[in-house]
Structure formats: structure tokens, C-alpha cells
PDB file of N, CA and C in Angstrom:
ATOM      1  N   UNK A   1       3.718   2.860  14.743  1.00  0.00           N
ATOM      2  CA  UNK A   1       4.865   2.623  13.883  1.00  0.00           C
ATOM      3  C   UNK A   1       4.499   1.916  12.589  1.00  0.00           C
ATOM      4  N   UNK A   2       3.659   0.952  12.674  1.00  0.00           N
ATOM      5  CA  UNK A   2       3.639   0.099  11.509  1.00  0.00           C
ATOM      6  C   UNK A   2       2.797   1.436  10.213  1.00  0.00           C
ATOM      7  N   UNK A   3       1.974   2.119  10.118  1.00  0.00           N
ATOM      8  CA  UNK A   3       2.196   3.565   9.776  1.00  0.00           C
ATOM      9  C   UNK A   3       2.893   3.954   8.719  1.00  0.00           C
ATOM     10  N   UNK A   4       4.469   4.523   9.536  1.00  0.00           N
ATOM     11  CA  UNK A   4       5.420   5.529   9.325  1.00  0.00           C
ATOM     12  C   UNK A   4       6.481   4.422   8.812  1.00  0.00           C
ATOM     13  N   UNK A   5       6.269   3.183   8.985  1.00  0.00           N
ATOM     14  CA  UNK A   5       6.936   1.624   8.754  1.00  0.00           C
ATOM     15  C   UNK A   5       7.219   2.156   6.968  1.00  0.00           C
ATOM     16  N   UNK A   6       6.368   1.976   6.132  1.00  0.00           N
ATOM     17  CA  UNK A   6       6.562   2.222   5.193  1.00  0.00           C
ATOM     18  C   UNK A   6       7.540   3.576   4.271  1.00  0.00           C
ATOM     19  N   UNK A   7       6.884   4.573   4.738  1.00  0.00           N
ATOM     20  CA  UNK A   7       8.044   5.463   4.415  1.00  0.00           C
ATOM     21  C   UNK A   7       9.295   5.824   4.987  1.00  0.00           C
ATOM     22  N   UNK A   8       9.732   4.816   6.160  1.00  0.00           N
ATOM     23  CA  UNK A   8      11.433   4.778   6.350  1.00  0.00           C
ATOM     24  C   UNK A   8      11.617   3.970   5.313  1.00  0.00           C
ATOM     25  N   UNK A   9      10.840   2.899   4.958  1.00  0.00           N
ATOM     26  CA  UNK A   9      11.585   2.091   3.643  1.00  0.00           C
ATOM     27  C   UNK A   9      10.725   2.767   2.377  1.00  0.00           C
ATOM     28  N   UNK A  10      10.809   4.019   2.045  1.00  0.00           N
ATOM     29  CA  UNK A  10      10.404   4.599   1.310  1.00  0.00           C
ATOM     30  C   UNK A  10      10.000   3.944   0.019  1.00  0.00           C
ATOM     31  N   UNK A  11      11.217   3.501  -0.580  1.00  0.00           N
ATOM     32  CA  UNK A  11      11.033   2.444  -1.765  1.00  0.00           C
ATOM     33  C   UNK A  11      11.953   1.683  -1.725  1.00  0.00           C
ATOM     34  N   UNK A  12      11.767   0.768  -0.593  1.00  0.00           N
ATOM     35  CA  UNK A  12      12.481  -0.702  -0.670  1.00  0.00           C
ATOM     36  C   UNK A  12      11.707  -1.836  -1.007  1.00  0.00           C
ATOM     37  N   UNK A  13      11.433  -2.190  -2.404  1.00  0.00           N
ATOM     38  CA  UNK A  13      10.551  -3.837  -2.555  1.00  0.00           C
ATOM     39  C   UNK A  13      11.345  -4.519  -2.222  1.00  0.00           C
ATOM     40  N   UNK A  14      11.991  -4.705  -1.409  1.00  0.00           N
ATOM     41  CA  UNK A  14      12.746  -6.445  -0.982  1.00  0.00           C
ATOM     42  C   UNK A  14      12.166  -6.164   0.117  1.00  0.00           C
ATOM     43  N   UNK A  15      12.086  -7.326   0.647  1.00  0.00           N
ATOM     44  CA  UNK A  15      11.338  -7.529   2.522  1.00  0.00           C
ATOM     45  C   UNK A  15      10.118  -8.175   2.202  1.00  0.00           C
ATOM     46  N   UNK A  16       9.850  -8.330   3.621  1.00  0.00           N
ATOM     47  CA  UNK A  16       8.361  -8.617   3.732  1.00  0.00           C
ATOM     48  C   UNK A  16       7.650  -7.601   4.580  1.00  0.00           C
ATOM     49  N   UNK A  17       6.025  -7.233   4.035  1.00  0.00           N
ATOM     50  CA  UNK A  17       5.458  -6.492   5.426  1.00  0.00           C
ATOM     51  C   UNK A  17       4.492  -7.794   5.983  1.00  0.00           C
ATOM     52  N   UNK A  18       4.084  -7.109   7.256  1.00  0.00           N
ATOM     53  CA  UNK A  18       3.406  -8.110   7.909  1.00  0.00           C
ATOM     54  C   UNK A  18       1.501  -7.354   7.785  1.00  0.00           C
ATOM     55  N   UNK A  19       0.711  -8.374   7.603  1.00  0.00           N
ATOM     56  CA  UNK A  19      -0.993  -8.225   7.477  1.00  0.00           C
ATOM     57  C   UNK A  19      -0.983  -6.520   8.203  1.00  0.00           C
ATOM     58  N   UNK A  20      -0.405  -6.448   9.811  1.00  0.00           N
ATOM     59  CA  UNK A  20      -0.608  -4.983  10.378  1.00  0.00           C
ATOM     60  C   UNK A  20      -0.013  -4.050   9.535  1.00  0.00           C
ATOM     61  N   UNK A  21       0.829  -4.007   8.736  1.00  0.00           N
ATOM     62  CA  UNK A  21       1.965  -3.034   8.768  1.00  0.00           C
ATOM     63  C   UNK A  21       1.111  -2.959   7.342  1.00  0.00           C
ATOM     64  N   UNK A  22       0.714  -3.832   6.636  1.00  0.00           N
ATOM     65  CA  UNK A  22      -0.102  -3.222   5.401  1.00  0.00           C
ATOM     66  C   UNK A  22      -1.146  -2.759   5.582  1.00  0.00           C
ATOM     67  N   UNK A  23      -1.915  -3.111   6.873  1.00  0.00           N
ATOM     68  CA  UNK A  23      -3.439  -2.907   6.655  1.00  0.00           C
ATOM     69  C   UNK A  23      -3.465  -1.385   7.446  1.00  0.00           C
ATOM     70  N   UNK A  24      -2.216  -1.184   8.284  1.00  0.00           N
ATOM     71  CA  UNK A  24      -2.855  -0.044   9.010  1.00  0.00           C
ATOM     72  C   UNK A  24      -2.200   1.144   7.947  1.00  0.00           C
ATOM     73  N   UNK A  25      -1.876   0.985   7.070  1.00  0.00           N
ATOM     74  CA  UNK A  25      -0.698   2.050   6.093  1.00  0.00           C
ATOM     75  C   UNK A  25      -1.921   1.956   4.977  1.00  0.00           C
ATOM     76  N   UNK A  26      -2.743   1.445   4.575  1.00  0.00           N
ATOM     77  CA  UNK A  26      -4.000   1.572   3.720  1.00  0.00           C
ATOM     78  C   UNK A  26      -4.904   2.014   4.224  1.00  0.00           C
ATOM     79  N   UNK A  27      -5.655   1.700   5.530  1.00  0.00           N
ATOM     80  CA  UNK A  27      -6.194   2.721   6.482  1.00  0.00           C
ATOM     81  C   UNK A  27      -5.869   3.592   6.602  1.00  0.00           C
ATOM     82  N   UNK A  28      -5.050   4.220   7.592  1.00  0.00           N
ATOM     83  CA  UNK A  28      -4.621   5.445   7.429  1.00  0.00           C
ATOM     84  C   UNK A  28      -4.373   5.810   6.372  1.00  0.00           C
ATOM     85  N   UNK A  29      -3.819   5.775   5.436  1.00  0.00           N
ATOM     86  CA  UNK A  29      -3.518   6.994   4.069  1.00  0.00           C
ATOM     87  C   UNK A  29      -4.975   6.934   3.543  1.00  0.00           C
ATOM     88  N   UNK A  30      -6.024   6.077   3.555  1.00  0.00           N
ATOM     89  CA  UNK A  30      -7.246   6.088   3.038  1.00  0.00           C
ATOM     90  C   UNK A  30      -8.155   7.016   3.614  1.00  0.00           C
ATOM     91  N   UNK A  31      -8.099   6.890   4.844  1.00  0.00           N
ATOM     92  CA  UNK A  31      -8.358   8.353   5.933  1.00  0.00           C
ATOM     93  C   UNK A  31      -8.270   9.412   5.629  1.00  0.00           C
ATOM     94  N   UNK A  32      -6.382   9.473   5.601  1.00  0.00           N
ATOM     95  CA  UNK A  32      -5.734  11.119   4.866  1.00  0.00           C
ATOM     96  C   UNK A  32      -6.574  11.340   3.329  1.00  0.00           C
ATOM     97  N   UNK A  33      -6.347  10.547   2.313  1.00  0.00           N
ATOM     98  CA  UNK A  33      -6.487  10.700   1.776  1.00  0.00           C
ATOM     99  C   UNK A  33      -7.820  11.464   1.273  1.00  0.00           C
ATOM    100  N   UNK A  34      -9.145  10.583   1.767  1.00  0.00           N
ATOM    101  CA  UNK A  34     -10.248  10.878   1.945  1.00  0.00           C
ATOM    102  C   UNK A  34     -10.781  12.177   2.853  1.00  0.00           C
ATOM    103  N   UNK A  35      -9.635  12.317   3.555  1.00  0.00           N
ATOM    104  CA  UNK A  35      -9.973  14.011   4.825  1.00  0.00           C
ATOM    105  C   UNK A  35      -9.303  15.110   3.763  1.00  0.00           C
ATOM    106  N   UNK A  36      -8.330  14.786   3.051  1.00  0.00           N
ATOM    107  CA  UNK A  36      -7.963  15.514   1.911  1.00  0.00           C
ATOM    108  C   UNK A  36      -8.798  16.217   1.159  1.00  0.00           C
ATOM    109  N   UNK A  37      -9.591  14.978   0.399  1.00  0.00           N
ATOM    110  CA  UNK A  37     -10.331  15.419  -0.926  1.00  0.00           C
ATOM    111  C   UNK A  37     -11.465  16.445  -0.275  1.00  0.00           C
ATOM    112  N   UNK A  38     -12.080  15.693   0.786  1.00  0.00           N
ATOM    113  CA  UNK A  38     -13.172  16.609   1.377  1.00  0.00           C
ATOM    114  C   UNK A  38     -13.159  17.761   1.539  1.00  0.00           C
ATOM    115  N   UNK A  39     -11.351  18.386   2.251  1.00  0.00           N
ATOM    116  CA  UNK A  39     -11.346  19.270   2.054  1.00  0.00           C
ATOM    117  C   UNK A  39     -11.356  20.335   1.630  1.00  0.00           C
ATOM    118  N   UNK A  40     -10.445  19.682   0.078  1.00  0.00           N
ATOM    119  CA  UNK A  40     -10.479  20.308  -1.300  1.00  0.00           C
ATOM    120  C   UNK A  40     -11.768  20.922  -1.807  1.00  0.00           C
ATOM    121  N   UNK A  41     -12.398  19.606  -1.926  1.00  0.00           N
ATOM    122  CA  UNK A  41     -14.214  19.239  -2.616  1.00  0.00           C
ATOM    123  C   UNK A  41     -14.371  21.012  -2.026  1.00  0.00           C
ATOM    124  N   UNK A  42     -14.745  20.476  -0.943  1.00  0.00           N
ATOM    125  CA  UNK A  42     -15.470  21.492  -0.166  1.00  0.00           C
ATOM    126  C   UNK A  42     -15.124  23.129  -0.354  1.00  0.00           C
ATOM    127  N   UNK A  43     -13.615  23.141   0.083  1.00  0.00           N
ATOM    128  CA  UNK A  43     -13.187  24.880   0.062  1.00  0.00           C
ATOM    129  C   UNK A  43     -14.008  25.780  -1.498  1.00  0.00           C
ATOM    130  N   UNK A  44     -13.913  25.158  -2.607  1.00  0.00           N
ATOM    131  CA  UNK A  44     -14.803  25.973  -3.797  1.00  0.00           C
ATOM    132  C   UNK A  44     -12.723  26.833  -4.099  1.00  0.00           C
ATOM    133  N   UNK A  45     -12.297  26.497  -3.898  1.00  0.00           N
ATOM    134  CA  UNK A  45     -10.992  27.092  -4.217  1.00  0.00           C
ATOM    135  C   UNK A  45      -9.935  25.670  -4.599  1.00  0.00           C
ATOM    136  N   UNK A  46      -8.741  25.651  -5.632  1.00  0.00           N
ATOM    137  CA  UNK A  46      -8.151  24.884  -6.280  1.00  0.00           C
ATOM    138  C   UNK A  46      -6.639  24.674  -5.358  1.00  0.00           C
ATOM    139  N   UNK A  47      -6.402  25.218  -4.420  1.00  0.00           N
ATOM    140  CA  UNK A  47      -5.293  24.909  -3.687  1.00  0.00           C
ATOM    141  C   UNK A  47      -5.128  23.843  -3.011  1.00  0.00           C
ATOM    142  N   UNK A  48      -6.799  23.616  -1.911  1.00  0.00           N
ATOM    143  CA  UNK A  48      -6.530  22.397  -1.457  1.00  0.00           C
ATOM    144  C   UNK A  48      -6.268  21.207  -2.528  1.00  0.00           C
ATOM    145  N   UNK A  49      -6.817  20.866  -4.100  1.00  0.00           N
ATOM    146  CA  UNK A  49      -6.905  20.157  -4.576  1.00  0.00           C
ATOM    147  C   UNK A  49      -5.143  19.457  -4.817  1.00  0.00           C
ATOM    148  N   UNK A  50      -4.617  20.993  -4.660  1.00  0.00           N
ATOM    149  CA  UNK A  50      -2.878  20.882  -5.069  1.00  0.00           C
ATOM    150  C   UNK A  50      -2.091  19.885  -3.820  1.00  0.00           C
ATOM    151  N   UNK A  51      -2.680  20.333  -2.858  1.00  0.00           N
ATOM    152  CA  UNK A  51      -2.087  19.348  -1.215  1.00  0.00           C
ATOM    153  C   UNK A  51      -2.778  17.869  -1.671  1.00  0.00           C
ATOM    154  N   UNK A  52      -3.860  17.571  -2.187  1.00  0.00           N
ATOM    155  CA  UNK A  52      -4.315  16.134  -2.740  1.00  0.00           C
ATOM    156  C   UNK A  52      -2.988  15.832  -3.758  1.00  0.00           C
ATOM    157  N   UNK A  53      -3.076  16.187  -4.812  1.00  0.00           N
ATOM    158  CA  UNK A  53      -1.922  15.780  -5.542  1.00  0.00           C
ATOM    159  C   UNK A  53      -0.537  15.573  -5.077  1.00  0.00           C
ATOM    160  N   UNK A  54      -0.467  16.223  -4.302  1.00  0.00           N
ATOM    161  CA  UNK A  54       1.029  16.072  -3.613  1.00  0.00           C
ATOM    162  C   UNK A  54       1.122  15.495  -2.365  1.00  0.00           C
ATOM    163  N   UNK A  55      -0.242  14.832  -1.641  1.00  0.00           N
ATOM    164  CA  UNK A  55       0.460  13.588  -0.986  1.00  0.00           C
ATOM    165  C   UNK A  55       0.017  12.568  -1.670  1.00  0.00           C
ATOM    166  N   UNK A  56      -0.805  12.366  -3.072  1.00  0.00           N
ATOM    167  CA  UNK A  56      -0.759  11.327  -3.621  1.00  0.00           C
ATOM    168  C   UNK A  56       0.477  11.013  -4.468  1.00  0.00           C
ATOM    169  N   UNK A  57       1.330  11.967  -4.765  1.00  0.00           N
ATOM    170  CA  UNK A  57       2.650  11.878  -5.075  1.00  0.00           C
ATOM    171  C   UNK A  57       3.850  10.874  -4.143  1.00  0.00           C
ATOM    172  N   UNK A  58       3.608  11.942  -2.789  1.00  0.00           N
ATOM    173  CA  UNK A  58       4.898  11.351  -1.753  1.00  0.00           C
ATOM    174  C   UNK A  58       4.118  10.263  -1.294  1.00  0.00           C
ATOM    175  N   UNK A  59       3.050   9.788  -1.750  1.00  0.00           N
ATOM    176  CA  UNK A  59       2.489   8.389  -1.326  1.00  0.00           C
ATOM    177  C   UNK A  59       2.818   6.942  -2.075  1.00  0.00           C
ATOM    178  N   UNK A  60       2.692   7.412  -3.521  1.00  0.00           N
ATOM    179  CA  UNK A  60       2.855   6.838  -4.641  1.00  0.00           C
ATOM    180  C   UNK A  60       3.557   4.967  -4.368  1.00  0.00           C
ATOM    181  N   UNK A  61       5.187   5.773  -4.176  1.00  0.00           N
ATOM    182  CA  UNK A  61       6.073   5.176  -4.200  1.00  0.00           C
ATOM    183  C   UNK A  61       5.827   4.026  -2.640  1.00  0.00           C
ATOM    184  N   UNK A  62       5.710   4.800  -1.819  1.00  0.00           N
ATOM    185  CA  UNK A  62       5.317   3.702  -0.297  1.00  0.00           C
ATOM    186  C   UNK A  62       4.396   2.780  -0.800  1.00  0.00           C
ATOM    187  N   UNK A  63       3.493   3.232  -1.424  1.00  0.00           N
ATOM    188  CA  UNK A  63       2.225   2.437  -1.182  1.00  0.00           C
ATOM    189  C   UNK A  63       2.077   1.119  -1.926  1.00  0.00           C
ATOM    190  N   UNK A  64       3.158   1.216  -3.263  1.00  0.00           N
ATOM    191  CA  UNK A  64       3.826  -0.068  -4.364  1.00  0.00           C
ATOM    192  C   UNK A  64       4.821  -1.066  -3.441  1.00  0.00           C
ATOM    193  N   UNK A  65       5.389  -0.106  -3.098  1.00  0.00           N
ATOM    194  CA  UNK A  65       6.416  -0.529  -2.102  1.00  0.00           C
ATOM    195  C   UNK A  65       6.179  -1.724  -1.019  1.00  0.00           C
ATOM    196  N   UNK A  66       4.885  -1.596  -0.263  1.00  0.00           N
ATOM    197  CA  UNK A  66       4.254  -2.255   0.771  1.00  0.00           C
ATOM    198  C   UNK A  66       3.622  -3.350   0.372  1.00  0.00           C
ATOM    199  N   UNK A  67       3.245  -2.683  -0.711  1.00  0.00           N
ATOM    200  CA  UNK A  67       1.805  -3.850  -1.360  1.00  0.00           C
ATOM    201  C   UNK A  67       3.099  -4.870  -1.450  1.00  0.00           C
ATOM    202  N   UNK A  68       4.250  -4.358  -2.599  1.00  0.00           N
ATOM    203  CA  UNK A  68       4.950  -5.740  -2.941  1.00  0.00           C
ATOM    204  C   UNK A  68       5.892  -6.655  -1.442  1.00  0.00           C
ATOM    205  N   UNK A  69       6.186  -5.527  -0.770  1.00  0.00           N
ATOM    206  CA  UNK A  69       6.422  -6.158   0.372  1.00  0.00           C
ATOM    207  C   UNK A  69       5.413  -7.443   1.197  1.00  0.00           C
ATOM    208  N   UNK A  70       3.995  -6.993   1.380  1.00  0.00           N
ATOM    209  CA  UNK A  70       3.194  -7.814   1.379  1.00  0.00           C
ATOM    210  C   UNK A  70       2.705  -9.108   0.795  1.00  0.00           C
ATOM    211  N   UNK A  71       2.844  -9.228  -0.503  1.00  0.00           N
ATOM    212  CA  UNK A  71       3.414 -10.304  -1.280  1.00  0.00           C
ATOM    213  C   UNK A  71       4.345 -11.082  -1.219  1.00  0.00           C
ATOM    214  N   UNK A  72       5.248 -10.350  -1.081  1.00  0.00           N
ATOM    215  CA  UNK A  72       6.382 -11.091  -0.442  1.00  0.00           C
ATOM    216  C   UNK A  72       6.214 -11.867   0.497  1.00  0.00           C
ATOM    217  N   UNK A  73       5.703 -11.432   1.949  1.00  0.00           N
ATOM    218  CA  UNK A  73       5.040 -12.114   2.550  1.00  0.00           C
ATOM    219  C   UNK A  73       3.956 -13.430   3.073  1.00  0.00           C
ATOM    220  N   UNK A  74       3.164 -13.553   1.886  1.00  0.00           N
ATOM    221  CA  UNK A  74       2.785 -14.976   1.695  1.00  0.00           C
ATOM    222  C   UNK A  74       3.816 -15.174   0.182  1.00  0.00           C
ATOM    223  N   UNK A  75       4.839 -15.101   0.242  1.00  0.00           N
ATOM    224  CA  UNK A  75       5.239 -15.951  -0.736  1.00  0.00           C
ATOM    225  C   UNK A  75       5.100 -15.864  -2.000  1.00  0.00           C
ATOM    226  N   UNK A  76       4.805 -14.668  -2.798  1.00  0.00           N
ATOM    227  CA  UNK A  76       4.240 -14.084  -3.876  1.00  0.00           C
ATOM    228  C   UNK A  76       5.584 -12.918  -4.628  1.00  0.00           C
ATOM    229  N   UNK A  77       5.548 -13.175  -5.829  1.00  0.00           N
ATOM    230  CA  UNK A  77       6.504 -12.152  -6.236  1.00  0.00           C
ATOM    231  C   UNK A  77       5.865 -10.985  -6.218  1.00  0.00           C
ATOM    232  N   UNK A  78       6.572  -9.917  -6.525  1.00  0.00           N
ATOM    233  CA  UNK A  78       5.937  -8.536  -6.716  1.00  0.00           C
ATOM    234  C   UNK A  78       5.373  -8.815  -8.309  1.00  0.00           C
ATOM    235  N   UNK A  79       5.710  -9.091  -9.080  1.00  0.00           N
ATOM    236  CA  UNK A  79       5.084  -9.395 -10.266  1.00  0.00           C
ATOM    237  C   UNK A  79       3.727  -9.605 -10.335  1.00  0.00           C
ATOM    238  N   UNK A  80       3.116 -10.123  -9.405  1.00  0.00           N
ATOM    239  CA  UNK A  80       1.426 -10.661  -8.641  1.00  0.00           C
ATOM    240  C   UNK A  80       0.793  -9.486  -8.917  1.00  0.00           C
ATOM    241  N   UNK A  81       1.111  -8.203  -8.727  1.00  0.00           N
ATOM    242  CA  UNK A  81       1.050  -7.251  -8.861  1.00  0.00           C
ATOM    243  C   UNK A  81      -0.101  -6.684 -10.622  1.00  0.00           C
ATOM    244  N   UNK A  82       0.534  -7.562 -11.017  1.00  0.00           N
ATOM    245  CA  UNK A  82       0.485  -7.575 -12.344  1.00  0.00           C
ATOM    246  C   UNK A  82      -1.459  -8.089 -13.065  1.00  0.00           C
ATOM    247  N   UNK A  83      -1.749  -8.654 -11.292  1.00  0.00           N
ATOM    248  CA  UNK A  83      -3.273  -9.571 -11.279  1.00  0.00           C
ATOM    249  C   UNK A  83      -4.228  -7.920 -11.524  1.00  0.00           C
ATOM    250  N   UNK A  84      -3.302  -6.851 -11.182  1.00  0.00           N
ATOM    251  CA  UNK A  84      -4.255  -5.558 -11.304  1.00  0.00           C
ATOM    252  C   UNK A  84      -4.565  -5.313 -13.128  1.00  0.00           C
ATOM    253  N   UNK A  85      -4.400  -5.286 -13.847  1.00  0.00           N
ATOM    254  CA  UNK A  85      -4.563  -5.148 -14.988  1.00  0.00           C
ATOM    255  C   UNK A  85      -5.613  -5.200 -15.423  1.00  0.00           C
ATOM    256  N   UNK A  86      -6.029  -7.277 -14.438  1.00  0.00           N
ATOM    257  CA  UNK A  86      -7.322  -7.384 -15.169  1.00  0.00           C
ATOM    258  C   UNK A  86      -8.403  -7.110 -14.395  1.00  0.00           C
ATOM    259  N   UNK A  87      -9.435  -6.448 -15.288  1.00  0.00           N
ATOM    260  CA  UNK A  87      -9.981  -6.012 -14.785  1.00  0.00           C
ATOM    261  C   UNK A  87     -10.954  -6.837 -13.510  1.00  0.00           C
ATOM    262  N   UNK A  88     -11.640  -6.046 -12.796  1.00  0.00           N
ATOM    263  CA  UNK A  88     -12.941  -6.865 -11.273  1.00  0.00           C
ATOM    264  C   UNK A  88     -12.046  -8.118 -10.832  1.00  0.00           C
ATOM    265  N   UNK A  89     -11.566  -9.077 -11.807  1.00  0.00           N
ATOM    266  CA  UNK A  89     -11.194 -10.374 -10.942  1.00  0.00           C
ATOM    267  C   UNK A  89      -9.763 -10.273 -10.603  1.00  0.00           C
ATOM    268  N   UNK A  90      -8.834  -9.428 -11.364  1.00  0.00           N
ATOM    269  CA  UNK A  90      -7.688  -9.063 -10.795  1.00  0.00           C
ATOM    270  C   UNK A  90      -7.299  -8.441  -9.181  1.00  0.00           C
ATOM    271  N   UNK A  91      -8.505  -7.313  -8.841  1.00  0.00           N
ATOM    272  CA  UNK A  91      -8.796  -6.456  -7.896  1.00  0.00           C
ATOM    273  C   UNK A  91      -8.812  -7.718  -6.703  1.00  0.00           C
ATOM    274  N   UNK A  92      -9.824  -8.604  -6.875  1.00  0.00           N
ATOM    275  CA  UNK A  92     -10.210  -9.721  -6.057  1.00  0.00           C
ATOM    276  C   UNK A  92      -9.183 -10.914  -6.184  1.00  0.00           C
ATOM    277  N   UNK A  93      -8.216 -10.909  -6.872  1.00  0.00           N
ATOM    278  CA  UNK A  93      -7.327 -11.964  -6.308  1.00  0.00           C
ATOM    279  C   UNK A  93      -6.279 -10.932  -5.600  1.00  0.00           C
ATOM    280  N   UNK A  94      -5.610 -10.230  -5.519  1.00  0.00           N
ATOM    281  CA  UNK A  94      -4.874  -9.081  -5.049  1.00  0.00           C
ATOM    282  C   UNK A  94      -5.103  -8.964  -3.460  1.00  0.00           C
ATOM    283  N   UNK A  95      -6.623  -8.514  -3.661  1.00  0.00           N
ATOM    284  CA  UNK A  95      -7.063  -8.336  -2.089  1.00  0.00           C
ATOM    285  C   UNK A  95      -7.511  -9.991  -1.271  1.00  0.00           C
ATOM    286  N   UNK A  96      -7.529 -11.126  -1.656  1.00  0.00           N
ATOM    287  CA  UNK A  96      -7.233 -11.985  -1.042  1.00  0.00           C
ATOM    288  C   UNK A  96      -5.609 -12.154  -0.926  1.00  0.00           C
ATOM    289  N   UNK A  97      -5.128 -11.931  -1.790  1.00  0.00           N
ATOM    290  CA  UNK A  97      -3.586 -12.410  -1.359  1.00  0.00           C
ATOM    291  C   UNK A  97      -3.600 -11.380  -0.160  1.00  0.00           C
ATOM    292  N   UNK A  98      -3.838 -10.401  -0.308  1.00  0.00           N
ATOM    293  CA  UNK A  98      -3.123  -9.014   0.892  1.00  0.00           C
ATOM    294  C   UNK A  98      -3.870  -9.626   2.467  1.00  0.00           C
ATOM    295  N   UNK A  99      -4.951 -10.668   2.368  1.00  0.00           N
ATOM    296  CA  UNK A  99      -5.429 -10.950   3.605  1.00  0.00           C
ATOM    297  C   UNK A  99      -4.728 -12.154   4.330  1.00  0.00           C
ATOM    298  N   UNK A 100      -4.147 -13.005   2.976  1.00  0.00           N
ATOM    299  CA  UNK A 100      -3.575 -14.183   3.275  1.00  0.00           C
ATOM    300  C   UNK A 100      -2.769 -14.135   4.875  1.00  0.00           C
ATOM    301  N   UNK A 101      -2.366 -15.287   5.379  1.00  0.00           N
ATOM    302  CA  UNK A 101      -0.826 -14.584   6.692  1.00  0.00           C
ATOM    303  C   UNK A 101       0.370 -15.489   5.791  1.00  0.00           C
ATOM    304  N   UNK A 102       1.087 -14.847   6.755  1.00  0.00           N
ATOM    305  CA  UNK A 102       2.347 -15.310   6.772  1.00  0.00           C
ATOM    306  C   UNK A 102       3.029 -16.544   6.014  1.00  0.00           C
ATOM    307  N   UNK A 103       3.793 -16.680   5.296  1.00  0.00           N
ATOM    308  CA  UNK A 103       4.502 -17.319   5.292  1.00  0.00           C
ATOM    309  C   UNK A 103       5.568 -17.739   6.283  1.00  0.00           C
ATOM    310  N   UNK A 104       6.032 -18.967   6.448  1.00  0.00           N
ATOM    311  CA  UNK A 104       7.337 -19.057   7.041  1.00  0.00           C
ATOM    312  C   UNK A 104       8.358 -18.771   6.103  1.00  0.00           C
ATOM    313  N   UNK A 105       9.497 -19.025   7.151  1.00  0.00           N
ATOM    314  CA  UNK A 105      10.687 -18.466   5.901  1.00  0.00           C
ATOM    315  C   UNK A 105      10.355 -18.559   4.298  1.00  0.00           C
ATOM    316  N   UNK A 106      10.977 -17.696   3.642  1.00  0.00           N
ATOM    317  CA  UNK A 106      10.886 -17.714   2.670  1.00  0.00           C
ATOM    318  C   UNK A 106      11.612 -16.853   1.287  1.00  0.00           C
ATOM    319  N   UNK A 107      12.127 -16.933   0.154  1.00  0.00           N
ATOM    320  CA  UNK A 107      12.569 -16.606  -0.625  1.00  0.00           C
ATOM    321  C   UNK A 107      13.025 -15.070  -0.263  1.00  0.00           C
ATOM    322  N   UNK A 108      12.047 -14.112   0.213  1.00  0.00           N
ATOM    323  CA  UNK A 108      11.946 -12.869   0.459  1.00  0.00           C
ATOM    324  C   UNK A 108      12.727 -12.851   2.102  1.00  0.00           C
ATOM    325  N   UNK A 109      13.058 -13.466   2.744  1.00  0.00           N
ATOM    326  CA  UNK A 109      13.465 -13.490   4.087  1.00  0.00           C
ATOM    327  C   UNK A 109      12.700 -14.351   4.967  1.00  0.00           C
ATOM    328  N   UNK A 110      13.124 -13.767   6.304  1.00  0.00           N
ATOM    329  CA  UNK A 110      12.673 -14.743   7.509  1.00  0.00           C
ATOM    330  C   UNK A 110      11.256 -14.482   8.183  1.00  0.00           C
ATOM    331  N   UNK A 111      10.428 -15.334   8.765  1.00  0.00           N
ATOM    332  CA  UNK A 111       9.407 -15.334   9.056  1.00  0.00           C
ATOM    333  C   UNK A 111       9.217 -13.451  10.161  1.00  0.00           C
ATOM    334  N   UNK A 112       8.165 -12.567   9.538  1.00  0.00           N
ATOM    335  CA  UNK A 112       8.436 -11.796  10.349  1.00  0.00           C
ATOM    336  C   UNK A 112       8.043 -12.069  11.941  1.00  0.00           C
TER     337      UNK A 112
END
């Protein structure tokens, strides 16, 4: 579930996700994603490349979605978001926040 967690809340940034519910929804789509391209790469034909684009499409929106949910989570606006811009040290404060745990209650809701 934690998965498929994300695209029932397709694009809801309010909430919090919890460390599982982000880490296994970046895994897996990193998986898909990566069993994707290979496939593409590989066939020598431009169709598979079209199924890449179009679940990086219906991915798009989940995958903003979670991250800021996750933030939310230790206590972080979605704005944090914003640490991506800059460049190498942005990447690395981002992915420590996404390891951080939990907050207790907090601005975004209740402890999950």
C-alpha cells in the first residue's frame, strides 16, 4: 500500500507521508522507471521511449506531491523544496531532510 499510497492522493500537498510511504514510492517508481528506459534503450524502436514519457507524466504530479508531504513530516514547508535549485548542496540537504523521522504533532497534522 504505502506504493499506490501516493496516487490515491494523487495531488494532495497537505498531509504528511511517513519515511516508508516515501521511500518505498521512490524505490519502486525508480525500478519502473529504470525497467522502462531499458526497455526502450534496448528495443532500437521509438515506442517504448513513448510508455517512458508517459509514466513520467502520470508520475510527475505524485512524486511532488509525496516529497512535499514528506516535509511536512519532519516539520518542513513544501517551500524546502526550493533547496533543489541549488545546485550539489541543495540535492544533499533535501535528501537528509527526506531521511529525517517524524515529527510529533505538527502544523501539517497529527503524528502519523
Amino acid at each position: 500500500m504505502p506504493f499506490i499510497g501516493p496516487f490515491l492522493k494523487y495531488a494532495d500537498f497537505s498531509g504528511r507521508a511517513t519515511r516508508l510511504e516515501y521511500w518505498t514510492y521512490v524505490l519502486l517508481n525508480s525500478v519502473i522507471t529504470w525497467g522502462l528506459l531499458l526497455v526502450g534503450l534496448s528495443s532500437g524502436s521509438w515506442w517504448p521511449m513513448v510508455l517512458v514519457f508517459l509514466y513520467a507524466l502520470a508520475t510527475f504530479l505524485p512524486t511532488w506531491a509525496v516529497w512535499v508531504r514528506r516535509l511536512h513530516d519532519t516539520g518542513r514547508s513544501g517551500w524546502s523544496l526550493l533547496w533543489s535549485l541549488v545546485p550539489l548542496f541543495g540535492a544533499v540537504i533535501l535528501f537528509i531532510f527526506t531521511l529525517l523521522g517524524s515529527d510529533d504533532d505538527n502544523e501539517y497534522g497529527p503524528a502519523p
